[in-house]
Protein backbone atom coordinates (compact mmCIF):
# COMPACT_ATOMS: atom_id res chain seq x y z
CA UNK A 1 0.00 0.00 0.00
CA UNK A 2 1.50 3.30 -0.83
CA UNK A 3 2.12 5.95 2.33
CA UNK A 4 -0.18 7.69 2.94
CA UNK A 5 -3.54 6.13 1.12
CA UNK A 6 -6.78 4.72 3.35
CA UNK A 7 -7.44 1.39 2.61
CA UNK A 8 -11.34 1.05 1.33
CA UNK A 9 -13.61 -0.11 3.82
CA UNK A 10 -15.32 -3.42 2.95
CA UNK A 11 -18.51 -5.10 3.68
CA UNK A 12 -20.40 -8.10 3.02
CA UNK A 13 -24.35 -7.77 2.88
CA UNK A 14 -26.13 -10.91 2.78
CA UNK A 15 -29.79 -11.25 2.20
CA UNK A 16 -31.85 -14.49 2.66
CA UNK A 17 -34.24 -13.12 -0.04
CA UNK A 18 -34.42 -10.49 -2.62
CA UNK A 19 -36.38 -7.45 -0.42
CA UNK A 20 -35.75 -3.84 0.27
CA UNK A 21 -31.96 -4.38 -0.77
CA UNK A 22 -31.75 -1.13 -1.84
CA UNK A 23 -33.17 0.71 1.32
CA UNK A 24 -30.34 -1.41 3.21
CA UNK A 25 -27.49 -0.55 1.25
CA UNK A 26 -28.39 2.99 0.86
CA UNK A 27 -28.38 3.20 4.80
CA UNK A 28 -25.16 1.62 5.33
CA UNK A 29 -23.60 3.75 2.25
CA UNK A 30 -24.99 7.01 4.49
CA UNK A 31 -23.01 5.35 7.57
CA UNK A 32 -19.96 4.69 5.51
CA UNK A 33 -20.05 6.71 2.55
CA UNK A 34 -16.50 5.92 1.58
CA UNK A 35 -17.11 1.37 1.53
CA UNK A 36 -17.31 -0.55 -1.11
CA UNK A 37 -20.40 -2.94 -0.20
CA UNK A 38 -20.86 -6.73 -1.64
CA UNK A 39 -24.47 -7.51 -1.75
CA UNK A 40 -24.94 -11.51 -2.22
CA UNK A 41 -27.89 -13.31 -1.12
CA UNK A 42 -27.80 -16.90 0.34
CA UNK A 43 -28.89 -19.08 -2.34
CA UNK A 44 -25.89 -17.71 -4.21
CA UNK A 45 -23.43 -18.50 -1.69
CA UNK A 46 -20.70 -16.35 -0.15
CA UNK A 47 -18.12 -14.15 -2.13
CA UNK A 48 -14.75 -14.66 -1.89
CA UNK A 49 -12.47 -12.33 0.04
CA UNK A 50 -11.87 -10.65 3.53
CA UNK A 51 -14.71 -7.90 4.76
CA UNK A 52 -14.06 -5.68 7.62
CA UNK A 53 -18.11 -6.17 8.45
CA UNK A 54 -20.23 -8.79 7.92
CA UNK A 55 -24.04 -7.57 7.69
CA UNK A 56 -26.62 -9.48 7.64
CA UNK A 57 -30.93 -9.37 6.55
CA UNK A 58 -32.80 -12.75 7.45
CA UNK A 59 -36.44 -12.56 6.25
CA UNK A 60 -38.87 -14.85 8.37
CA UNK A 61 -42.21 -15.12 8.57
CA UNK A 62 -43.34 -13.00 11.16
CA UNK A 63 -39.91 -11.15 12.00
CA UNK A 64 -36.76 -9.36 10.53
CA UNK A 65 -33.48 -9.56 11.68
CA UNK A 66 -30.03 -7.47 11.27
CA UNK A 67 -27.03 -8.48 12.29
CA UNK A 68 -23.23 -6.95 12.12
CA UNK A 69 -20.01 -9.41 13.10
CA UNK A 70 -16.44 -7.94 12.46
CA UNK A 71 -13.77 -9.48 10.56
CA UNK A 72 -13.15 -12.31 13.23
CA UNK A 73 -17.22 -12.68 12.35
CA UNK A 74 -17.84 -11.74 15.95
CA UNK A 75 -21.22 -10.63 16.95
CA UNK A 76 -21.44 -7.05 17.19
CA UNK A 77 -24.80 -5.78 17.38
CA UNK A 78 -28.03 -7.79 16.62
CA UNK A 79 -31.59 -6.76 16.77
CA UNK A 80 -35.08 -8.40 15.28
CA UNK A 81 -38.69 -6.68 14.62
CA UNK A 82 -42.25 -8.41 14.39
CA UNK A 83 -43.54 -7.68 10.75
CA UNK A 84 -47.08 -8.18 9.29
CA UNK A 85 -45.63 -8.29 5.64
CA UNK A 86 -48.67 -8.52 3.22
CA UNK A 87 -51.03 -6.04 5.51
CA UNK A 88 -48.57 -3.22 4.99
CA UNK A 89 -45.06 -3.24 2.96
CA UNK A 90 -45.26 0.32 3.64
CA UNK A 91 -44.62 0.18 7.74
CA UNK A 92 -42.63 -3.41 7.13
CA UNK A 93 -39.57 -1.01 5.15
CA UNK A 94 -40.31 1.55 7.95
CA UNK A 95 -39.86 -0.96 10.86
CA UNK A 96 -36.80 -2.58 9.08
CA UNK A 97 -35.16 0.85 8.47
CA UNK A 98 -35.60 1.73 11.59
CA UNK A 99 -33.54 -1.41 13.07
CA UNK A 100 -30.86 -1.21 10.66
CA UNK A 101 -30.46 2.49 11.64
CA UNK A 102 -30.20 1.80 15.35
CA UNK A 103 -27.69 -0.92 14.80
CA UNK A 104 -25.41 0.89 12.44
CA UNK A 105 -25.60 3.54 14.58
CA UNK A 106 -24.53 1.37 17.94
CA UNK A 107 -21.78 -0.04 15.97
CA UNK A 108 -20.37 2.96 14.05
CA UNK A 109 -20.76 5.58 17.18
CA UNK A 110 -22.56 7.96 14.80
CA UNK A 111 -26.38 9.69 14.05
CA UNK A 112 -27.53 10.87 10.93
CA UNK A 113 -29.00 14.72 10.18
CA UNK A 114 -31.95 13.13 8.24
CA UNK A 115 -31.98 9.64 10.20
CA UNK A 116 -32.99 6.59 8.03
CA UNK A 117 -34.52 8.75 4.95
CA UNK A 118 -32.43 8.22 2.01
CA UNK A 119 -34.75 9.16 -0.65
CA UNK A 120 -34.38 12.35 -2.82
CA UNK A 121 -37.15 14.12 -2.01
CA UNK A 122 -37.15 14.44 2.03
CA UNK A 123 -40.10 17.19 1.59
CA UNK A 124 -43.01 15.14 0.33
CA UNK A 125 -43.56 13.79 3.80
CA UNK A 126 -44.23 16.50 5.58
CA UNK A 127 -46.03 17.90 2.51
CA UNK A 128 -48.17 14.94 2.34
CA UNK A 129 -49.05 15.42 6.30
CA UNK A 130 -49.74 18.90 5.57
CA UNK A 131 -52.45 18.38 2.54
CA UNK A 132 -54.08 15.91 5.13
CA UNK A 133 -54.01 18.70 7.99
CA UNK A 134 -51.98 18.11 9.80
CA UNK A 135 -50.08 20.59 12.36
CA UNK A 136 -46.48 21.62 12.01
CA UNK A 137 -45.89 19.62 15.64
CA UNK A 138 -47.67 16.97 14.68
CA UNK A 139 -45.39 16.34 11.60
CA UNK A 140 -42.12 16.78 13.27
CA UNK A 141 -43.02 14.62 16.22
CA UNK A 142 -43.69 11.68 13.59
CA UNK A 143 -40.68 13.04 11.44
CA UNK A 144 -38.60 12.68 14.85
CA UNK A 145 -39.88 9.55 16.06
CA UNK A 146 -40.57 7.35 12.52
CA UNK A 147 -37.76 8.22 10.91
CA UNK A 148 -35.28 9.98 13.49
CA UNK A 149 -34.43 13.01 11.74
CA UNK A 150 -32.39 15.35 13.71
CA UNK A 151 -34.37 18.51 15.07
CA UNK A 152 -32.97 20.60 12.33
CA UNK A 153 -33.16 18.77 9.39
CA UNK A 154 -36.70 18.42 10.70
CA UNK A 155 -37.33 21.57 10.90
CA UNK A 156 -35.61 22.25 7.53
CA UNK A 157 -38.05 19.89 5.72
CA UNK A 158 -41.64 21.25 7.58
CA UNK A 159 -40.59 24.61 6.44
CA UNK A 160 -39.99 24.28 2.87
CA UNK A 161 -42.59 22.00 2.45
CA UNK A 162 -44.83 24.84 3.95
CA UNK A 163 -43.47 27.52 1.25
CA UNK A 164 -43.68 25.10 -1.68
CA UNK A 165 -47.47 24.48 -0.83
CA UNK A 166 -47.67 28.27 -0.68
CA UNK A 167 -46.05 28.68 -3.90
CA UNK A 168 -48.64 26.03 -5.09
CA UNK A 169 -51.63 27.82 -4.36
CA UNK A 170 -51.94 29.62 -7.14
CA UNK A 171 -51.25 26.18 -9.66
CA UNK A 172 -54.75 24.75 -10.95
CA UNK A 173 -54.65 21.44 -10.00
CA UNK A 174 -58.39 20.05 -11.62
CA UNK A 175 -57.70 21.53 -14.78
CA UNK A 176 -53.93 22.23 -15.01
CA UNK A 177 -50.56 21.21 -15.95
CA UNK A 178 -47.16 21.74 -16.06
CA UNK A 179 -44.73 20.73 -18.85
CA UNK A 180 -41.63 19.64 -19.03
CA UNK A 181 -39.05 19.46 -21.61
CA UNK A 182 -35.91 17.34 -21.73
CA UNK A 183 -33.35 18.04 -23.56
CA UNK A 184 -30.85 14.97 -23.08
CA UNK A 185 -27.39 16.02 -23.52
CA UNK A 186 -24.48 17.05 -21.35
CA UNK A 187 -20.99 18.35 -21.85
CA UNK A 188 -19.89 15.13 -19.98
CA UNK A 189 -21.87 12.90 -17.34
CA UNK A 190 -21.15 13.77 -13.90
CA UNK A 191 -19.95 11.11 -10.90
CA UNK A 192 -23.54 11.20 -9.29
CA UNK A 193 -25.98 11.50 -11.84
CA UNK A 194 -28.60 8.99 -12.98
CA UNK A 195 -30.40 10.87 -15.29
CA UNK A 196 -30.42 9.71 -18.96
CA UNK A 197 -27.84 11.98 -20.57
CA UNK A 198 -25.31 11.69 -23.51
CA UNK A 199 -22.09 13.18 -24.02
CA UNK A 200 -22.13 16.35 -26.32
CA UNK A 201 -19.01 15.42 -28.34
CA UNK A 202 -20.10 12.15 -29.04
CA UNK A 203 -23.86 12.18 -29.90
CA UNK A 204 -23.79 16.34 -31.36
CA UNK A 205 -25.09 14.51 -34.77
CA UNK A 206 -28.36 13.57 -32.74
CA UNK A 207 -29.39 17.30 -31.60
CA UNK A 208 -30.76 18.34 -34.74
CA UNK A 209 -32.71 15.03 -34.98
CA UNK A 210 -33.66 15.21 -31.14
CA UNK A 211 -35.34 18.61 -31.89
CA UNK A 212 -37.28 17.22 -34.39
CA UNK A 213 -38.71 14.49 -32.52
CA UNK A 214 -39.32 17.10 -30.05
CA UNK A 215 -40.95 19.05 -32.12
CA UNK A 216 -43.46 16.70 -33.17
CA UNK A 217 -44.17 15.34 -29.66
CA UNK A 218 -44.88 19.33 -28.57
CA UNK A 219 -47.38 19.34 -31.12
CA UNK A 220 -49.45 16.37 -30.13
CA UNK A 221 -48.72 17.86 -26.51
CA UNK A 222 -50.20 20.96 -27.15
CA UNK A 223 -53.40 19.68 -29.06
CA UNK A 224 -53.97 17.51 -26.66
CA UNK A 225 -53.75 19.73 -23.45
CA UNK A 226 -55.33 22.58 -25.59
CA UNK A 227 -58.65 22.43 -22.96
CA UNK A 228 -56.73 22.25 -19.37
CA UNK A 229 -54.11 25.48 -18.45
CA UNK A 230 -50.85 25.31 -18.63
CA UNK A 231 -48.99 26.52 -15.12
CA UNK A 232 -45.80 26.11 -15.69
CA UNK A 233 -42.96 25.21 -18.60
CA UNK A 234 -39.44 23.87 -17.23
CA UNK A 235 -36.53 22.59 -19.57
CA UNK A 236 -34.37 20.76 -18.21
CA UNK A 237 -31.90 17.81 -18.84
CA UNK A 238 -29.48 16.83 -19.32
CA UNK A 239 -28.00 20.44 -19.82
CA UNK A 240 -30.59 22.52 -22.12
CA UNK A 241 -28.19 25.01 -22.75
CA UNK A 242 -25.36 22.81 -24.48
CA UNK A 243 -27.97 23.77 -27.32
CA UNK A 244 -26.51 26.40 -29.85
CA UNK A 245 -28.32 30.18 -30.23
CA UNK A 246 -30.15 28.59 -33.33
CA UNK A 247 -31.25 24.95 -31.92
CA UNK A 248 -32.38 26.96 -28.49
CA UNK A 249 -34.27 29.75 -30.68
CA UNK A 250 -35.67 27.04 -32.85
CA UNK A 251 -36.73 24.89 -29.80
CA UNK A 252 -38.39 28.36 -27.71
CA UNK A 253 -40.10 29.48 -30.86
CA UNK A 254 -42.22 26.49 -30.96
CA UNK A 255 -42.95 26.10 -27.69
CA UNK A 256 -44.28 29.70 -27.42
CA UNK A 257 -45.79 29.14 -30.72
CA UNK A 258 -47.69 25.84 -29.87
CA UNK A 259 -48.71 26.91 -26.41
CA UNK A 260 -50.68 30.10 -24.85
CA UNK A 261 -48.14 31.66 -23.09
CA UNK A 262 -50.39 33.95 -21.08
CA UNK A 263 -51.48 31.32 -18.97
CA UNK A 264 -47.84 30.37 -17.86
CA UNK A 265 -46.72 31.17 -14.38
CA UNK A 266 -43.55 30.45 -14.27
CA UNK A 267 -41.03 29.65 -17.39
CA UNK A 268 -37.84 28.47 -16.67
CA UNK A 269 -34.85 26.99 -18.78
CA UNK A 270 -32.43 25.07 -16.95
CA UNK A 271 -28.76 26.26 -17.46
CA UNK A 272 -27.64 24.13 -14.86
CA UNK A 273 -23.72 23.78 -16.69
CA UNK A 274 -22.04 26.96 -15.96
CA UNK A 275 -19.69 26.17 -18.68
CA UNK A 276 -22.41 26.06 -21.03
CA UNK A 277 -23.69 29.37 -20.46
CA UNK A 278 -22.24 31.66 -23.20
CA UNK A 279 -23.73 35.05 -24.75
CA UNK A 280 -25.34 33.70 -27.97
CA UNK A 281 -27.37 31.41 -26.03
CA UNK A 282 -28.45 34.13 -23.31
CA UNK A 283 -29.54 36.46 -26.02
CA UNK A 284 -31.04 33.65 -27.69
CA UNK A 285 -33.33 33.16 -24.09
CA UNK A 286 -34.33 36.86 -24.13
CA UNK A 287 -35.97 36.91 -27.28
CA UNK A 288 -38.65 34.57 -25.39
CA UNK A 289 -40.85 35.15 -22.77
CA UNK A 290 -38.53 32.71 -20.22
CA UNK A 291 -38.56 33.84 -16.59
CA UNK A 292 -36.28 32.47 -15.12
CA UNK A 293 -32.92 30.74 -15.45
CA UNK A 294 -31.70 27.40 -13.01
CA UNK A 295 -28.16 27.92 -12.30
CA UNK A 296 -26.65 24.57 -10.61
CA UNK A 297 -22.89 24.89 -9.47
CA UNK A 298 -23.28 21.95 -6.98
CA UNK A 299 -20.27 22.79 -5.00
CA UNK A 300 -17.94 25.81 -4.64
CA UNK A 301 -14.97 23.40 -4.09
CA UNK A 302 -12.58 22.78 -7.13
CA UNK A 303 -11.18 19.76 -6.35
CA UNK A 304 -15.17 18.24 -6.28
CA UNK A 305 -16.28 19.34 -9.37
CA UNK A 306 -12.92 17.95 -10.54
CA UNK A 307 -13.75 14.48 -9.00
CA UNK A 308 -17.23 14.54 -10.41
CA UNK A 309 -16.38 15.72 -13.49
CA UNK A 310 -17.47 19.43 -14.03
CA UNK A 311 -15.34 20.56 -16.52
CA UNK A 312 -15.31 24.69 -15.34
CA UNK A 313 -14.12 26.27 -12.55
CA UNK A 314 -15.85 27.78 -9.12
CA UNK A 315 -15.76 31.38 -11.36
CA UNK A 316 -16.77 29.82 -14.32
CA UNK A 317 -20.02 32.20 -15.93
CA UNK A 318 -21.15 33.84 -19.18
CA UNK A 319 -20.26 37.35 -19.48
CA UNK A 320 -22.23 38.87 -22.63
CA UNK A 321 -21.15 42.17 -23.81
CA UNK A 322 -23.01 45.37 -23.33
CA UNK A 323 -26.47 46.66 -24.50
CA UNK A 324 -28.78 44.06 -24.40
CA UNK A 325 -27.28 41.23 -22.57
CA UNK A 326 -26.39 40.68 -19.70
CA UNK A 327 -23.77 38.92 -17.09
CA UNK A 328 -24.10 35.65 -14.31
CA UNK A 329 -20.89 34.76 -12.89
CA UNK A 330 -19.52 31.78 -10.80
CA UNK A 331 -19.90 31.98 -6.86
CA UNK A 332 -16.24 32.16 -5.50
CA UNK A 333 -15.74 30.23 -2.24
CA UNK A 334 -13.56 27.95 -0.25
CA UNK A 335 -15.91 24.66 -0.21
CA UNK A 336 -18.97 26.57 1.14
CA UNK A 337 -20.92 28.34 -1.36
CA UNK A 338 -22.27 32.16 -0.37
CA UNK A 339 -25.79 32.97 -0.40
CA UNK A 340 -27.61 35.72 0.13
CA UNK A 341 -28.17 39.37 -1.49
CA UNK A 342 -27.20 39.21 -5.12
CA UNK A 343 -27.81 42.16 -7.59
CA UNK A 344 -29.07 40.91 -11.01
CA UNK A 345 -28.22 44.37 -13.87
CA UNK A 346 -29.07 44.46 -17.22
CA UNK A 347 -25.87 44.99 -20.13
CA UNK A 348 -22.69 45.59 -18.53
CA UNK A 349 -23.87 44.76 -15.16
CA UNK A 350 -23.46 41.83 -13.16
CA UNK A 351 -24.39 39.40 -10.23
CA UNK A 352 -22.86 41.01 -6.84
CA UNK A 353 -22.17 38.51 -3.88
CA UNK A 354 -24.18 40.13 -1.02
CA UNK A 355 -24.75 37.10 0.72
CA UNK A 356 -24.17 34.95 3.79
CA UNK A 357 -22.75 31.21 4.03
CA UNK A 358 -25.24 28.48 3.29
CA UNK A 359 -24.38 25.38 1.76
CA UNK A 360 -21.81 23.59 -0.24
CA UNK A 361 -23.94 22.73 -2.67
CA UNK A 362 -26.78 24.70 -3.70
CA UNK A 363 -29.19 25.29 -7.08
CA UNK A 364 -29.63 28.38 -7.21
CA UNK A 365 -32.82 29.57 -9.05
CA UNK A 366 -32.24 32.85 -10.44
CA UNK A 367 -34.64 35.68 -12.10
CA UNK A 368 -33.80 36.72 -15.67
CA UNK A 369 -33.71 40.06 -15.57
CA UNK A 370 -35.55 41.57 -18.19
CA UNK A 371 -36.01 45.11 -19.53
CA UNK A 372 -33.41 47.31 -21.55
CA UNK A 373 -33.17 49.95 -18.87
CA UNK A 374 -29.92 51.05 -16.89
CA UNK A 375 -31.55 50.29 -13.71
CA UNK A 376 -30.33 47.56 -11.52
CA UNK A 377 -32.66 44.45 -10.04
CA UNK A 378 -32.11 43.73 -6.69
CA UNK A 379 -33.11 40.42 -5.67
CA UNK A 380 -33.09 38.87 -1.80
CA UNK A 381 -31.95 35.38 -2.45
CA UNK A 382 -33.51 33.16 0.36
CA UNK A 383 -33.29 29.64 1.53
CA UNK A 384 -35.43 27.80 0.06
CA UNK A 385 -38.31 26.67 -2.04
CA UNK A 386 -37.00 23.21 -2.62
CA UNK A 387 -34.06 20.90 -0.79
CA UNK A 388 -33.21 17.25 -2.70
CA UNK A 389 -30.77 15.30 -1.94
CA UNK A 390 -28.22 13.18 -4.35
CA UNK A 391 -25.87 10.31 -3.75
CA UNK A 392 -23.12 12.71 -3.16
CA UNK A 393 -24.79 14.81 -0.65
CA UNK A 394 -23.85 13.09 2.45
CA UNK A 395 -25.77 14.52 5.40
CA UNK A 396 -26.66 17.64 3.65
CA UNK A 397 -28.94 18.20 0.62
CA UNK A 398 -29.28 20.63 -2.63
CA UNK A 399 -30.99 24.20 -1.72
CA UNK A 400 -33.34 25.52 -4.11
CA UNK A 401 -33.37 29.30 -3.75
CA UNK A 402 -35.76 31.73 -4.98
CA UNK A 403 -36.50 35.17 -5.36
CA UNK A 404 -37.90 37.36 -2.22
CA UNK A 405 -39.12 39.84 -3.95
CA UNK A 406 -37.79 42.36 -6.47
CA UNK A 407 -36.50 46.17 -5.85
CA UNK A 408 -35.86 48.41 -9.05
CA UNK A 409 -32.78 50.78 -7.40
């Protein structure tokens, strides 16, 4: 081994039976993010090779168990629940997430912000409670005590779950939709992601024929949908805005030809590749009724979006010339990104850091600003109208910011 390295942490998980493996693994990945976990199941028969833990799932009847033995394949910690599996699978991965969380926790000495929840979306819980009417105490006492989330993570989730379903009041939700638009390309594929994405450089011959297909799928869209409103328009990706000036004009023009864009609420196009964000595309934007750009730097530290492989820097940005474009730059920072006050100008203007620390990794949902004025648009940039968390994460999640309300100065 050379000086200096960490040797990887292994473990063996053995299941009896094929059920909830991921939920498992996805626990003891959040206890031991670094490990490099063998699943196998019994019927298979052991894998070869030394593990530094030996986990364990046994299925039975009426019961689940978890066990952990070290190396030596001494006992460590053991624990079984009663299960009623067919009356609800729901409460059965609830009960066994719960044990396994307790047990990895016993063993490794440590607690997790957002307990035993390892799904992306920690905010439709306490959404879901809240459509059914519940109080804000009532959700974090079952929050706290179902899935032993930390007080503030808890309190983290109850409150943006309370501003998206104010942000939500205004959506129709009997006769309305929302529609999104993927646009499936990427300068290159990042460490984390699972979304279905190709390589720019290698597939650049399939943009032209992606629009098209688009194109015609917009069309039976917007026929279709022509009786219900239309909320809300999001393009996302992939990266939207590895699109040229004329593939993103060509793409917008429909879209606000085939659809009534009076009803639209919000508009946004995802440029969530700061190295993709260059003038010709910007102006491109503004010809369109788009309000608002989605800005995701996912960390402020170099060496990360090196290791996930984010080909820009922490400062990377567009910077359009004067008149009537205008400037977004990257967010310096030292592995914690700075949120806060941020001054949005039209032409030769720019983004000012106002702010105050946040998080490391962030989406940061900014306003276009529009208009062809000198004056500036100041916009309070405030925590949060959406968290999710990814693979890479850890204990912390993505922030979705949004505007507080806009000041002409």
């Amino acid at each position: 081994m050379k000086r200096g390295t960490i040797p990887l942490l292994n473990i063996s998980l053995c299941f009896n039976r094929k059920d909830f493996e991921y939920d498992v693994y996805s626990l003891i990945k959040a206890f031991y993010p670094g490990c490099e976990i063998t699943s196998w199941y019994e019927e298979d028969g052991a894998p070869d090779g030394e593990f530094a833990y030996y986990d364990k799932i046994l299925y039975a009847a009426d019961q689940i168990c978890f066990s952990i033995e070290n190396e030596k394949h001494e006992e460590l910690s053991a624990a079984c629940e009663a299960v009623e599996y067919e009356k609800d699978r729901h409460e059965t991965k609830n009960v066994l997430k719960r044990m396994v969380y307790r047990t990895l926790s016993k063993v490794s000495g440590k607690e997790l912000p957002w307990g035993d929840l390892t799904g992306i979306r920690p905010t439709k819980i306490p959404m879901k409670m809240l459509e059914e009417g519940k109080t804000n105490v009532e959700i974090a006492k079952y929050m706290r005590e179902t899935y032993y989330t930390s007080p503030e993570k808890t309190a983290l989730a109850i409150t943006i779950a309370n501003r998206e379903k104010d942000i939500l009041k205004t959506i129709d939700y009997e006769h309305g939709y929302s529609l999104y638009i993927g646009i499936p390309f990427c300068p290159s594929i990042c460490l984390y992601c699972s979304f279905g994405s190709h390589v720019l450089s290698r597939w650049a011959h399939m943009v032209d024929p992606y629009l098209d297909a688009l194109i015609k799928e917009l069309t039976f869209i917007s026929e279709r949908m022509k009786d219900y409103t239309l909320d809300t328009i999001y393009i996302g990706g992939g990266t939207p805005t590895t699109l040229n000036a004329a593939q993103m004009e060509r793409l917008l023009s429909k879209v606000t030809e085939l659809f009534p864009m009076d009803q639209v609420q919000e508009f946004t196009v995802e440029a969530g590749r700061p190295d993709t964000i260059h003038e010709e595309v910007l102006k491109a934007i503004r010809k369109f009724p788009v309000t608002r750009i989605s800005i995701n730097p996912q960390t402020m530290n170099q060496e990360t979006l090196d290791l996930i492989g984010r080909h820009h820097t922490v400062y990377a940005g567009a910077k359009p010339g004067e008149g009537d474009g205008f400037r977004l730059e990257g967010f310096p920072g030292d592995g914690t990104a700075n949120t806060g006050l941020f001054r949005f100008q039209n032409g030769p203007g720019s983004i000012q850091q106002r702010g105050h620390q946040h998080c490391a990794s962030l989406r940061l949902q900014a306003v276009v600003a529009q208009g062809n004025g000198g004056g500036a648009v100041t916009v309070a940039v405030v925590p949060l109208c959406h968290i999710y968390r990814h693979p890479l994460s850890g204990a912390g999640q993505c922030a979705g910011h949004m505007d507080a309300g806009l000041a002409v100065t």
